[in-house]
Protein backbone atom coordinates (compact mmCIF):
# COMPACT_ATOMS: atom_id res chain seq x y z
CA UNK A 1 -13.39 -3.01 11.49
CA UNK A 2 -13.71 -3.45 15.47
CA UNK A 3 -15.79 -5.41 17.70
CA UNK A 4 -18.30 -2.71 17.60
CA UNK A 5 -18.94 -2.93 14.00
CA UNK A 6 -18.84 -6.52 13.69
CA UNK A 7 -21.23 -6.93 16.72
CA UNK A 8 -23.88 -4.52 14.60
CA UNK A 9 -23.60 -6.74 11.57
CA UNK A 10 -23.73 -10.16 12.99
CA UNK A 11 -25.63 -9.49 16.39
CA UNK A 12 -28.96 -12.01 16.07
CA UNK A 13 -28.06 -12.61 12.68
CA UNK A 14 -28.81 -16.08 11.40
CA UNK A 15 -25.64 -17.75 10.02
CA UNK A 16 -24.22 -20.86 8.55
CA UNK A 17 -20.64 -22.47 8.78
CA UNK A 18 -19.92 -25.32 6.68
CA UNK A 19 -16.77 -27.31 7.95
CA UNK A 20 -17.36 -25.29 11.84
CA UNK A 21 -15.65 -28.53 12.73
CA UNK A 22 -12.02 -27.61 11.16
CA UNK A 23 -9.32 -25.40 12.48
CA UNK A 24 -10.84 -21.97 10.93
CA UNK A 25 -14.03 -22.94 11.26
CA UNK A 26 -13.75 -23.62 14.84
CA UNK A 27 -12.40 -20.10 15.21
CA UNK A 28 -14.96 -18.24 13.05
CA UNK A 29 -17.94 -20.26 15.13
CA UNK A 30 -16.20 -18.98 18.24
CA UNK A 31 -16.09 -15.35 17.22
CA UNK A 32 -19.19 -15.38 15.96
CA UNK A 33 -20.82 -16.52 18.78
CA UNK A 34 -19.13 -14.28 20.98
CA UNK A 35 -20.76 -11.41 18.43
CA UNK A 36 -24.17 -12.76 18.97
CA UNK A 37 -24.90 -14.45 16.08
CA UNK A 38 -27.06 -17.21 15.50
CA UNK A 39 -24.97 -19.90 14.29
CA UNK A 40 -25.40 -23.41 12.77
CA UNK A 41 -22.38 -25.68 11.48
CA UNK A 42 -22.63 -28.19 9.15
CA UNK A 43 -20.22 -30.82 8.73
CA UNK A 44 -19.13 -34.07 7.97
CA UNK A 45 -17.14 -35.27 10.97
CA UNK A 46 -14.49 -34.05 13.57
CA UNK A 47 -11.61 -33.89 11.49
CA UNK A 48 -8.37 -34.33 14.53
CA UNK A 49 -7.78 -35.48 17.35
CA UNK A 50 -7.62 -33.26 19.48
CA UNK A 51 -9.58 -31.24 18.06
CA UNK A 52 -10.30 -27.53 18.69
CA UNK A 53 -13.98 -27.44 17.85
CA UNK A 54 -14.69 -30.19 20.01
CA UNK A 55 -12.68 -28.66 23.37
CA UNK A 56 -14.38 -25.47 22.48
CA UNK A 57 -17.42 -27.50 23.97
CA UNK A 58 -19.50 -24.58 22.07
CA UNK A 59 -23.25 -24.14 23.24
CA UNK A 60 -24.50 -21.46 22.11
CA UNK A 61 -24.11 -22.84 18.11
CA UNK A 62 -25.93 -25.85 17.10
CA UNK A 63 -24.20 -28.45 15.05
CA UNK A 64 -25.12 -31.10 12.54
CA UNK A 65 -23.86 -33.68 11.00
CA UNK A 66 -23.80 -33.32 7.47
CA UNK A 67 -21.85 -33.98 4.31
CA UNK A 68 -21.86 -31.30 1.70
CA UNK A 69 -22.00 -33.79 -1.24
CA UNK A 70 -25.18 -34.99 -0.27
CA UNK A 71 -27.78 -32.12 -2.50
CA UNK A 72 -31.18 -32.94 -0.53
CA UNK A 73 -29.74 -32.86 3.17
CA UNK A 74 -27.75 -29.09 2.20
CA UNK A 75 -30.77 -28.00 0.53
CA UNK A 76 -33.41 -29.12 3.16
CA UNK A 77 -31.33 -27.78 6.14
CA UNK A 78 -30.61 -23.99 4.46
CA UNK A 79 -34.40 -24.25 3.38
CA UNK A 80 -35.54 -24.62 7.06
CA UNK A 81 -32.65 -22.13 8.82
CA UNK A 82 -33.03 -19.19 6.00
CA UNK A 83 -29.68 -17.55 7.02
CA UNK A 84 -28.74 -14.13 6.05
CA UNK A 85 -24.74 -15.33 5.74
CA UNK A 86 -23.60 -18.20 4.61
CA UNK A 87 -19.64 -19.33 5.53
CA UNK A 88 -18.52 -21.91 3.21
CA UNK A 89 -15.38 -23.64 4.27
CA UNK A 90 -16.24 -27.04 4.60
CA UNK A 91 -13.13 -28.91 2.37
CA UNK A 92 -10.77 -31.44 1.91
CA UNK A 93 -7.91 -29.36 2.44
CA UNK A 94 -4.44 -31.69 2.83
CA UNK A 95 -2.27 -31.74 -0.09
CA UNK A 96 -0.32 -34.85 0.67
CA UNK A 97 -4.87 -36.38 1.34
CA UNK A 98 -5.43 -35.24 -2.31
CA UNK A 99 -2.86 -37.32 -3.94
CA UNK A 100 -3.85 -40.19 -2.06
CA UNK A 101 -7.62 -39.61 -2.00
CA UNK A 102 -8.37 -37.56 -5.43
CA UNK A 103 -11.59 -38.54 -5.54
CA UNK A 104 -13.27 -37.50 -2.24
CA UNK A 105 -11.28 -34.48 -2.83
CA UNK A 106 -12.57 -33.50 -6.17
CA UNK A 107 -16.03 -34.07 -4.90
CA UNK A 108 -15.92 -32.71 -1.49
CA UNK A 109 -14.55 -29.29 -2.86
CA UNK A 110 -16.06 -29.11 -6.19
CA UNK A 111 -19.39 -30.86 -6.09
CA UNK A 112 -19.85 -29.70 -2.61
CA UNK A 113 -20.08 -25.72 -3.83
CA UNK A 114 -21.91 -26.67 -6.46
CA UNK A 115 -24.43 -28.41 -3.84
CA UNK A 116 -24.48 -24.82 -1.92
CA UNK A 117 -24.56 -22.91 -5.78
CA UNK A 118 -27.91 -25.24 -6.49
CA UNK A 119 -28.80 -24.71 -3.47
CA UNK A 120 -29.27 -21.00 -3.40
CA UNK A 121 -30.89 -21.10 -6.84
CA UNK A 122 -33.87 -21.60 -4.72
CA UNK A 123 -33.04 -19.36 -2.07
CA UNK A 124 -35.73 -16.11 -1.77
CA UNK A 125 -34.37 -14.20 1.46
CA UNK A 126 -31.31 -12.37 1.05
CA UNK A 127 -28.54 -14.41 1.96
CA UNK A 128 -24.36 -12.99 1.82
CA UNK A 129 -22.51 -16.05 0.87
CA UNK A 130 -18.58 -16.37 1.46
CA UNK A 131 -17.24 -19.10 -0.20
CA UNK A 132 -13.56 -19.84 0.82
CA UNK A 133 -11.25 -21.64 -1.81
CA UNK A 134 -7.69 -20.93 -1.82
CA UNK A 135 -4.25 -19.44 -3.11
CA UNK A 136 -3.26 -22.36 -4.61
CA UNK A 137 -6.14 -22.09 -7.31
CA UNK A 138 -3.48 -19.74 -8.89
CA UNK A 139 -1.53 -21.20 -11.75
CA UNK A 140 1.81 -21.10 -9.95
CA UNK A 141 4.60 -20.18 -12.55
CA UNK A 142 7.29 -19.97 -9.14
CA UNK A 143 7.71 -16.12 -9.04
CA UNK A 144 7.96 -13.70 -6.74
CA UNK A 145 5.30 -11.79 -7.85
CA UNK A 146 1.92 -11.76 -5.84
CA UNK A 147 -1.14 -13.09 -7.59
CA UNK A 148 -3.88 -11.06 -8.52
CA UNK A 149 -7.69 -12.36 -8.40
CA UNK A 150 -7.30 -11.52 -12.21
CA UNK A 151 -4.58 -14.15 -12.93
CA UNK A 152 -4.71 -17.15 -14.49
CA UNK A 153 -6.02 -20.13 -12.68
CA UNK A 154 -4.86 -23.72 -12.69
CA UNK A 155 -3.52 -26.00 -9.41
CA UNK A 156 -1.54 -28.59 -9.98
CA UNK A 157 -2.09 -31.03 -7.06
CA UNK A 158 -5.65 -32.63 -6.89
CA UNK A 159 -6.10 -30.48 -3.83
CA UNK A 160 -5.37 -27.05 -5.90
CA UNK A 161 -7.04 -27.96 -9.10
CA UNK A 162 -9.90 -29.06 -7.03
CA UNK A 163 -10.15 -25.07 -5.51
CA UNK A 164 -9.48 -23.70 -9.13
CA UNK A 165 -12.58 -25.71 -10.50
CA UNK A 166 -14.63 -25.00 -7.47
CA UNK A 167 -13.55 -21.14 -8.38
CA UNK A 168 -14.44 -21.43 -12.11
CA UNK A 169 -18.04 -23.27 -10.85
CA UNK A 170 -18.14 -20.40 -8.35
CA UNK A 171 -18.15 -17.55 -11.75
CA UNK A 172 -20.02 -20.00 -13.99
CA UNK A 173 -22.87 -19.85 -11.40
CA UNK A 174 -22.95 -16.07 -10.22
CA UNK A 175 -23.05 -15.04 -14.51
CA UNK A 176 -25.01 -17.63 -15.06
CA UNK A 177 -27.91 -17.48 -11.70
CA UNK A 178 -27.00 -14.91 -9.93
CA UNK A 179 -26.54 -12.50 -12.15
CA UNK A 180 -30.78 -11.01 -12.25
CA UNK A 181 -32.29 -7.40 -10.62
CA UNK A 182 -34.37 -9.50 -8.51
CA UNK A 183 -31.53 -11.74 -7.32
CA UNK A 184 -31.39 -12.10 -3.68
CA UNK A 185 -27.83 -14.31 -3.56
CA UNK A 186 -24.71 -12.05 -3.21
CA UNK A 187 -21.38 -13.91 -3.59
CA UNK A 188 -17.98 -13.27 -3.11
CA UNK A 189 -14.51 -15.64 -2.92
CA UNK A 190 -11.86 -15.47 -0.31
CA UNK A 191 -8.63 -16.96 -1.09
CA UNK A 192 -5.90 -17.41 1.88
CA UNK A 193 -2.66 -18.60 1.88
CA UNK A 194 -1.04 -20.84 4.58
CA UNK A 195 -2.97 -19.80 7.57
CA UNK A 196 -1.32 -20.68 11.42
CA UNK A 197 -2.70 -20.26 14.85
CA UNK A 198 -3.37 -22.24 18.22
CA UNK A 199 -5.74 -24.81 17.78
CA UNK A 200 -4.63 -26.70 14.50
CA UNK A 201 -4.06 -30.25 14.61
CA UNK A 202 -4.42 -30.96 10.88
CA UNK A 203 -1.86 -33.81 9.43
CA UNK A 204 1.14 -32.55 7.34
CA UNK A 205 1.02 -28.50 7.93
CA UNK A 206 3.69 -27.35 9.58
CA UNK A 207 2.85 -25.95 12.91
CA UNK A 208 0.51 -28.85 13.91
CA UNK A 209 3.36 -31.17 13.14
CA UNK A 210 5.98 -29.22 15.32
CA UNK A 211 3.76 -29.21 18.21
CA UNK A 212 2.66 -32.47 18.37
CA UNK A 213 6.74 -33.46 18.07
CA UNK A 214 8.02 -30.23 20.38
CA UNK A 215 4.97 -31.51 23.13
CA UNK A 216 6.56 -35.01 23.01
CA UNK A 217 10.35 -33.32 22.71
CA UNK A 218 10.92 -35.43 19.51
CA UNK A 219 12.25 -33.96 16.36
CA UNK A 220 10.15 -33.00 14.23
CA UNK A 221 10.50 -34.03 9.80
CA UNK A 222 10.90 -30.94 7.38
CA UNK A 223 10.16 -31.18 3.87
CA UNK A 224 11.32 -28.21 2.31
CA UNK A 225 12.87 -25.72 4.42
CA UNK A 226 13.67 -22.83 1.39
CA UNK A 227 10.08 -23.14 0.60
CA UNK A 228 8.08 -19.51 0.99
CA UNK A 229 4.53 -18.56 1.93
CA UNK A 230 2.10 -16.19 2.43
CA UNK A 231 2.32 -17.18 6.38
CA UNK A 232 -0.58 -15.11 8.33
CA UNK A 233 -2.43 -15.27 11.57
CA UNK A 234 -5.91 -16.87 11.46
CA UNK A 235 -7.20 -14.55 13.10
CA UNK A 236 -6.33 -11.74 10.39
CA UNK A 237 -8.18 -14.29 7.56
CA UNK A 238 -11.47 -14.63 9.36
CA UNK A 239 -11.29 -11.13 9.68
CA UNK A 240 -11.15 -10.71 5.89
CA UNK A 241 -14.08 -13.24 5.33
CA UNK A 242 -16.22 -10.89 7.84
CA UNK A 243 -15.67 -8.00 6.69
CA UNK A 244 -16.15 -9.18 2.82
CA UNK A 245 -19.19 -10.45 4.22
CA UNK A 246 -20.35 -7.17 5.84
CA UNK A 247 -19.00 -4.68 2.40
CA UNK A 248 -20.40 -7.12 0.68
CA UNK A 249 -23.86 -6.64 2.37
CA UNK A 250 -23.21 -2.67 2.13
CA UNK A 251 -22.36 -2.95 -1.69
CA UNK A 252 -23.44 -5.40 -3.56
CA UNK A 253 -21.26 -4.33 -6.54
CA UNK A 254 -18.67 -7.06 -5.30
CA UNK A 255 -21.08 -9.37 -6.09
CA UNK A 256 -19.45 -12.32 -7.81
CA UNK A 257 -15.73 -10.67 -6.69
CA UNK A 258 -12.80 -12.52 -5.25
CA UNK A 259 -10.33 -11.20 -2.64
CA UNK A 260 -7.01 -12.33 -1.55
CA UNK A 261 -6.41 -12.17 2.48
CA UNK A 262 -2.40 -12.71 2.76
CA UNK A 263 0.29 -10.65 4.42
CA UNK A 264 2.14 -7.96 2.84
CA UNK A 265 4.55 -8.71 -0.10
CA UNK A 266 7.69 -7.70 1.86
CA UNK A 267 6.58 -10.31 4.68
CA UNK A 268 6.62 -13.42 3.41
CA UNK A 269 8.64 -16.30 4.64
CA UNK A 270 10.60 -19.74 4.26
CA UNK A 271 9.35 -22.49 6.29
CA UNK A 272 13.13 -22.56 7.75
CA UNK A 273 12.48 -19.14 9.08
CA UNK A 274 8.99 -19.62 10.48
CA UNK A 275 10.93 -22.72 12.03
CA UNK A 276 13.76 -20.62 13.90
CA UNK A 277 11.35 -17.51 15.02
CA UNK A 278 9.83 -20.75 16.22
CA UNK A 279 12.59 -21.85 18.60
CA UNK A 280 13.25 -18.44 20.45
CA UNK A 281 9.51 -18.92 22.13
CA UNK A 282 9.96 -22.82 21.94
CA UNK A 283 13.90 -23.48 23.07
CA UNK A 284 13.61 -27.38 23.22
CA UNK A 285 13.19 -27.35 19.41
CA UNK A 286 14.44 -29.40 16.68
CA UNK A 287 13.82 -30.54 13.59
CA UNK A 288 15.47 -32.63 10.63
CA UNK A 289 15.40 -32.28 6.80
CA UNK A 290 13.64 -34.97 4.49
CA UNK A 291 15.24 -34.48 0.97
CA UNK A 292 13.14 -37.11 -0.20
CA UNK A 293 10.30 -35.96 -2.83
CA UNK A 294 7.21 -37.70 -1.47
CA UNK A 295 4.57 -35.49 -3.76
CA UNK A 296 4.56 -32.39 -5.61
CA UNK A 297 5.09 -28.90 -3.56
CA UNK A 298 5.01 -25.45 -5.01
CA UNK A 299 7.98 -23.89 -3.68
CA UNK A 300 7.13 -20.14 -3.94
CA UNK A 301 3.97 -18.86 -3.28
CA UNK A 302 2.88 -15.11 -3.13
CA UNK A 303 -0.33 -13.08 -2.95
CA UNK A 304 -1.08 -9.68 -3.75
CA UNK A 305 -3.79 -8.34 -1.35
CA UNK A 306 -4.20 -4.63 -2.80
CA UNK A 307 -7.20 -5.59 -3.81
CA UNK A 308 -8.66 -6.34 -0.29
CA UNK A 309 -7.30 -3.02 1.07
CA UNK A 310 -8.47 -1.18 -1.61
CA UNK A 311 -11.85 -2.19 -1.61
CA UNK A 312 -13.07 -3.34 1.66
CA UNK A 313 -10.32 -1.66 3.63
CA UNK A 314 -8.90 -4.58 5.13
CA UNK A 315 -5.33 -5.54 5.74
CA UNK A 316 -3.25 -7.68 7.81
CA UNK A 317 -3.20 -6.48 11.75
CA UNK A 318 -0.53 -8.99 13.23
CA UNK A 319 3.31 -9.34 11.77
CA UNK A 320 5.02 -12.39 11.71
CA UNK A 321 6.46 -12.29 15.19
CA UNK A 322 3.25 -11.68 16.91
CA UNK A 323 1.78 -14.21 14.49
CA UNK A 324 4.26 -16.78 15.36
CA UNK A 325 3.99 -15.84 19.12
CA UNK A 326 0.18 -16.56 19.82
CA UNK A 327 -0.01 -19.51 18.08
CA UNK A 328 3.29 -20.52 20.01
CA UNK A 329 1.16 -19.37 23.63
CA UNK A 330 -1.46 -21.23 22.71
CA UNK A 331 -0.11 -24.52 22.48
CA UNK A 332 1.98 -23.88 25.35
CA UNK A 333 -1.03 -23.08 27.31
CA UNK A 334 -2.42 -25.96 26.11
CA UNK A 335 0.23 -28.15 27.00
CA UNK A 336 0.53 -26.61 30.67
CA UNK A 337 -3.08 -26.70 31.53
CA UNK A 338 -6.26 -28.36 31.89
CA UNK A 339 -7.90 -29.65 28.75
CA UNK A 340 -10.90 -27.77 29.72
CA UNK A 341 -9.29 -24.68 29.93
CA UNK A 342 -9.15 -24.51 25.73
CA UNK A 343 -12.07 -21.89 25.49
CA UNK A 344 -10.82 -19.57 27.86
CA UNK A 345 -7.37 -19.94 26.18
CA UNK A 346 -8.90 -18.90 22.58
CA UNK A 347 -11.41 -15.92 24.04
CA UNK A 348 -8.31 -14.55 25.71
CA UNK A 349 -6.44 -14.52 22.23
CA UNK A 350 -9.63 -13.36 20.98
CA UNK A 351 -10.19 -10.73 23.06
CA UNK A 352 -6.13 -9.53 22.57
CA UNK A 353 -6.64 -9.24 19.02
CA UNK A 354 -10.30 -6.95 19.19
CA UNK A 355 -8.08 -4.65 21.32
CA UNK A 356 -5.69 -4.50 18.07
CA UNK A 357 -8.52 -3.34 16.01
CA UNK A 358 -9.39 -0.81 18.08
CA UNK A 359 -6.74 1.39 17.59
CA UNK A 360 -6.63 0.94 13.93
């Protein structure tokens, strides 16, 4: 899907980003604007510091402060925009945060989709709705096997049952509400896995925490090095949530579906290895290993995306290497230059990875 297509489906088009504030919603707001959409965030605060969103310095979107536990504020501000797509990633989303705030997690990512669910009970104008959980809803039985959308669900953590219960709302709602001829709400789910890229300063992930140790030439803590995941570019994930968003505008027989966005099965990685491909673009590198068990970690984590590629003919664009290498670019840019200079940093990475798509 190129720049061409995506500009025809989301050119004027009036659309919402909850959580426009966080690392992939600072990157989906930027995109979109650059597409010519009409875009208003909603969220609860700037969640880093630095913080991508906020360097952006983003004019063309409008922004409000807003947290999606609060019904009547959600309600009255989707009543007066009447979007036609709705991007739902506003979350607590740190697993290390969920064990020490279960609470505010639970309700931020499970009463705050139901909010959006009620919500568009009393939406009349078609609206496409993406709502972005996670691949950690999956129970995770530690085999190499990708998960399906049909597999069980069940996370662990607060943070991953908190995603599987917001999936299982998600269902509840769309058989329940959703499910009439006259029904103007189409819904799908997107579930990532561990997502990189310049621009994240999120606590406790693993690329935010080398940078902000590599910038300062400190060494920077490991948890567990043997650990795999579905690594991927964020720019190939937002890709998946616009182009569910635009197949599921074409057909609305994935109404109610949910897709996996990961890399290929054959391409998935320990956190040592994403460490050393690390250190060839970043030479002053250096880490050390924590043996020390703070909280529970899933240690092997798969997805199967044959769904995605079957059905709305995406797949992943960027390998590992390339992955690894503009998120590397970015921070040294970032590090080298001007503060200011963040925007024309990300359109430049942007505009690098449209010129991928073309020649798909």
């Amino acid at each position: 899907m190129n720049r061409d297509i995506l500009r025809k489906n989301f050119n004027n088009k009036k659309i919402i980003i909850t959580g426009e504030t966080g690392f992939k919603g600072s990157w989906l707001a930027l995109w979109l604007s650059e597409l010519g959409a009409n875009v208003l965030g909603l969220s609860l605060n700037i969640p880093t510091n630095p913080s991508h969103f906020k360097l952006l310095k983003l004019k063309k979107i409008k922004s409000k402060k807003l947290d999606v536990r609060n019904f009547k504020s959600l309600n009255k501000e989707i009543k007066k925009f009447k979007p036609d797509f709705i991007f739902h990633l506003a979350a607590q989303a740190i697993v290390r945060k969920s064990y020490q705030k279960p609470i505010e997690t639970f309700s931020t990512n499970l009463l705050g989709t139901i909010n959006l669910l009620e919500t568009l009970k009393e939406n009349k104008k078609e609206t496409i709705s993406i709502i972005i959980t996670s691949d950690k809803t999956y129970k995770n039985l530690e085999i190499k096997k990708g998960y399906k959308e049909s597999d069980i669900l069940g996370g662990v953590d607060p943070y991953g049952a908190s995603k599987s219960a917001a999936d299982i709302a998600i269902n509840s709602y769309v058989k329940s509400f959703f499910n009439k001829k006259n029904n103007n709400n189409f819904i799908a789910v997107a579930r990532a896995g561990n997502v990189i890229g310049g621009g994240d300063w999120s606590k406790d992930r693993l690329i935010p925490d080398c940078m902000k140790s590599w910038m300062k030439n400190k060494s920077v803590e490991i948890r567990n090095p043997n650990s795999t995941r579905p690594w991927q570019h964020v720019f190939d994930v937002i890709l998946g949530y616009l182009t569910l968003a635009v197949e599921l505008k074409k057909n609305k027989k994935l109404h109610g579906e949910a897709f996996n966005f990961g890399p290929d099965m054959n391409k998935n990685y320990k956190v040592i290895e994403i460490l050393k491909k690390s250190k060839e673009l970043w030479p002053s590198a250096k880490w050390r290993i924590n043996t020390k068990k703070i909280f529970k970690e899933n240690y092997l984590l798969n997805l199967d995306n044959s769904k995605a590629k079957k059905y709305i003919k995406w797949k992943p664009i960027l390998n590992i290497d390339n992955s690894i290498k503009l998120t590397i670019n970015w921070y040294k840019s970032f590090s080298l230059k001007n503060k200011n200079q963040t925007k024309k940093i990300s359109l430049e990475q942007i505009n690098y990875f449209e010129k991928l798509l073309k020649n798909i």
